[in-house]
C-alpha atoms as a PDB file:
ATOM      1  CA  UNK A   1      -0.266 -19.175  11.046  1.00  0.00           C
ATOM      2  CA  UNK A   2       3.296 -19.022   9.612  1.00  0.00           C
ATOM      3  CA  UNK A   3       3.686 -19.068   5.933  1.00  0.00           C
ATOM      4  CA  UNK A   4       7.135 -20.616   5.155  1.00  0.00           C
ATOM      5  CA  UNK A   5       9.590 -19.032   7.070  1.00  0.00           C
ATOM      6  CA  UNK A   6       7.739 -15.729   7.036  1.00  0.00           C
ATOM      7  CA  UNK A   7       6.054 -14.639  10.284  1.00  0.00           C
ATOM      8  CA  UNK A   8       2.814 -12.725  10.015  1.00  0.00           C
ATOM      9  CA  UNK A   9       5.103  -9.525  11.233  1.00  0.00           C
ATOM     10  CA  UNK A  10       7.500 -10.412   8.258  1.00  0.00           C
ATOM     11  CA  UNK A  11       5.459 -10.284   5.970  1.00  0.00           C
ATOM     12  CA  UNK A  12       3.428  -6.932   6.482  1.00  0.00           C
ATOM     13  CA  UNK A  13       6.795  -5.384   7.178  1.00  0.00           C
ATOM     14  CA  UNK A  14       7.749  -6.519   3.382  1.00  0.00           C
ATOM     15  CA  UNK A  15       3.930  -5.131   2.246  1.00  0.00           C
ATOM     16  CA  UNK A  16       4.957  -1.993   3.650  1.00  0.00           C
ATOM     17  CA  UNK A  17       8.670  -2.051   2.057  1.00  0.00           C
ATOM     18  CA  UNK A  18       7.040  -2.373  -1.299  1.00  0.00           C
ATOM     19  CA  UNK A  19       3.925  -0.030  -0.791  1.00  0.00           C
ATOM     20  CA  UNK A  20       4.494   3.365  -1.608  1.00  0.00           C
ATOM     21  CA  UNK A  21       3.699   6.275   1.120  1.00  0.00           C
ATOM     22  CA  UNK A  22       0.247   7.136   1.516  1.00  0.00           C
ATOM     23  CA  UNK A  23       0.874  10.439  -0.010  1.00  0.00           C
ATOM     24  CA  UNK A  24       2.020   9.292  -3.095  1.00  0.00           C
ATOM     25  CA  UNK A  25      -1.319   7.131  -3.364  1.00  0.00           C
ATOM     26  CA  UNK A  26      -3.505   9.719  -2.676  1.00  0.00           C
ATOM     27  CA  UNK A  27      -1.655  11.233  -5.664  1.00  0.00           C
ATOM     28  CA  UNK A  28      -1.947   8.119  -8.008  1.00  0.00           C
ATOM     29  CA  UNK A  29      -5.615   8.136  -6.993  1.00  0.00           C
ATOM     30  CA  UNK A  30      -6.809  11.209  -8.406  1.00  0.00           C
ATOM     31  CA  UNK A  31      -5.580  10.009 -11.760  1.00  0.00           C
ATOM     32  CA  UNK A  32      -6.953   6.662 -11.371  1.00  0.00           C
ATOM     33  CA  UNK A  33     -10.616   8.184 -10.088  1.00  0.00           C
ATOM     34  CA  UNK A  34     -11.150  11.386 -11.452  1.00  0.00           C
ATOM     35  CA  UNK A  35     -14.327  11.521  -9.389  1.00  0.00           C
ATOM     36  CA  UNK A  36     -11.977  12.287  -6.535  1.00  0.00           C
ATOM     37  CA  UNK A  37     -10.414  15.206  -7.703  1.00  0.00           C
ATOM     38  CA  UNK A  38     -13.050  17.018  -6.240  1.00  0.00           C
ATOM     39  CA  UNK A  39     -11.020  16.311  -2.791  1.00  0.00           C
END
């Protein structure tokens, strides 16, 4: 299903633009769950 003018492909590729790398969230998530810090 399209979604305005946006393609399905579209739009994940814009997620991705504004999601930061996976490393960086691993980061973010030890100070968001300190029960992970154990990781």
């Amino acid at each position: 299903m399209k979604n305005g003018n946006f393609s399905l492909g579209d739009t994940v590729r814009k997620l991705e633009d504004l999601m930061i790398t996976q490393d960086q969230l691993n980061l973010i998530a030890v100070f968001i769950w300190p029960s992970d810090k154990g990781h």
